[in-house]
Protein backbone atom coordinates (compact mmCIF):
# COMPACT_ATOMS: atom_id res chain seq x y z
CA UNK A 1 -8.68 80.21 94.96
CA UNK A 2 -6.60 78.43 92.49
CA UNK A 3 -7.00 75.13 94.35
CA UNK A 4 -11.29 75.62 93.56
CA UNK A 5 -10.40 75.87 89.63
CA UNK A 6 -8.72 71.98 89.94
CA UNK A 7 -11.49 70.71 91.98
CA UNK A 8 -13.82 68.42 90.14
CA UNK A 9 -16.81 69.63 91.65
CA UNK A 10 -17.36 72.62 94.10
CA UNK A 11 -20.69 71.66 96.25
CA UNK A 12 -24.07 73.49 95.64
CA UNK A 13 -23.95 74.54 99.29
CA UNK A 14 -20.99 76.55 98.56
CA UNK A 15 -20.61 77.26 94.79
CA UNK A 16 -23.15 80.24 95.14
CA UNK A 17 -20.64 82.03 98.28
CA UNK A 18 -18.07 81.52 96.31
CA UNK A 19 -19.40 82.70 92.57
CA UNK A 20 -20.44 85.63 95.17
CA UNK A 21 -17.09 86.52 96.32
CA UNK A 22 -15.37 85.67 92.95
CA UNK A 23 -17.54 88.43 91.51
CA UNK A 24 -16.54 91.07 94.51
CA UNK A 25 -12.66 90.26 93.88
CA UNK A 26 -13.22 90.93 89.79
CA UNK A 27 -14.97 93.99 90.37
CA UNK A 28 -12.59 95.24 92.83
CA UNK A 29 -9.82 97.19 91.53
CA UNK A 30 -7.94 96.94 95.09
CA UNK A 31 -7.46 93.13 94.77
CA UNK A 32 -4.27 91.98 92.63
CA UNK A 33 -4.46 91.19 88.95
CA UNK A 34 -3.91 87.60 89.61
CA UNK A 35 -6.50 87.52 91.94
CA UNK A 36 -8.94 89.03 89.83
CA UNK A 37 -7.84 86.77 86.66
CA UNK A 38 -8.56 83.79 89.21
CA UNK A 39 -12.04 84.82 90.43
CA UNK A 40 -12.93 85.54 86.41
CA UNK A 41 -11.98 81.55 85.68
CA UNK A 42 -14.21 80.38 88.81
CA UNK A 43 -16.69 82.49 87.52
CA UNK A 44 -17.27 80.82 84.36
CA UNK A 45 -16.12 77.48 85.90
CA UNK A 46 -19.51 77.93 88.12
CA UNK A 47 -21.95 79.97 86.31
CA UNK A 48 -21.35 79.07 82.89
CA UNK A 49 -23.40 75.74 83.49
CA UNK A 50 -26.25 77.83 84.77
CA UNK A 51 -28.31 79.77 82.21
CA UNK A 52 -30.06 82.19 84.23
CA UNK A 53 -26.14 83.39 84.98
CA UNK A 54 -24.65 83.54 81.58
CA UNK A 55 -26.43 87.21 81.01
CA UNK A 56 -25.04 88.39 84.08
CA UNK A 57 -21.84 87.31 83.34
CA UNK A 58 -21.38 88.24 80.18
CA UNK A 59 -22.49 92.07 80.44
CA UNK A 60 -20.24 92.02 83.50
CA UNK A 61 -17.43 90.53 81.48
CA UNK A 62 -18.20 92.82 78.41
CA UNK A 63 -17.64 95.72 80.79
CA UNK A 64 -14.55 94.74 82.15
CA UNK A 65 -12.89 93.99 79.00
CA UNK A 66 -12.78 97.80 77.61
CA UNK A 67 -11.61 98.86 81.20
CA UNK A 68 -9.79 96.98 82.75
CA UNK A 69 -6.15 95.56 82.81
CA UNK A 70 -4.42 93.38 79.93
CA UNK A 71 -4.16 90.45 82.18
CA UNK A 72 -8.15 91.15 83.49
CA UNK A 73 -9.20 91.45 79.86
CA UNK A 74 -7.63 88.56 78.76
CA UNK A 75 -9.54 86.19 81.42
CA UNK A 76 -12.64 87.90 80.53
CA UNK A 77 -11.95 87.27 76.72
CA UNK A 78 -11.55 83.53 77.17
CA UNK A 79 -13.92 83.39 79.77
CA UNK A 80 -16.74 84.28 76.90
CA UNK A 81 -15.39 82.14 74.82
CA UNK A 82 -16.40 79.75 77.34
CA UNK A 83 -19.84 81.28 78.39
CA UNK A 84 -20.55 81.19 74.46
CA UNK A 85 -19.73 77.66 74.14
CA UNK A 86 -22.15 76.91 77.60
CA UNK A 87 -24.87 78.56 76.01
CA UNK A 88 -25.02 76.03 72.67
C-alpha cells in the first residue's frame, strides 16, 4: 500500500479497485491503524482530483474523525485539508 502513495501515477484501469479497497480497509475497524491511516492517504491521493468523489469523501472522512482512533483521525484531518485544497 505504501509503495502506491510514492508512485507517480496509479493507472485508470486500476486506481478505481484500489480507491475501492482503500475505502473497505478505512471503514474496517478489523484492519490495523496503520493500514487504515494508509488507505485514508490513497484515498485523497486518488479521489481528491476527481470532483464527483470529493463529497463522498469528505462525509466519509467527517464521520470517521469523531469516531475513530487518534492516528485514523489525524489522516482524515489532513486528508481534508487536502480534499479542500482539490476543490479550489
Amino acid at each position: 500500500m505504501r509503495a502506491l502513495l510514492w508512485a507517480q501515477s496509479i493507472p485508470d484501469e486500476i486506481s478505481g479497485y484500489i480507491l475501492d479497497q482503500s475505502f473497505k480497509y478505512l471503514l474496517s475497524e478489523k484492519e490495523p491503524v496503520a493500514i487504515r491511516s494508509l488507505a485514508c492517504k490513497l484515498i485523497v491521493q486518488i479521489g481528491g482530483p476527481i470532483p464527483e468523489l470529493r463529497a463522498e469523501i469528505e462525509e466519509v472522512f467527517a464521520d470517521l474523525a469523531n469516531h475513530d482512533s487518534p492516528a485514523v483521525r489525524s489522516a482524515v484531518k489532513h486528508g481534508l485539508v487536502e480534499i479542500k485544497k482539490w476543490g479550489k
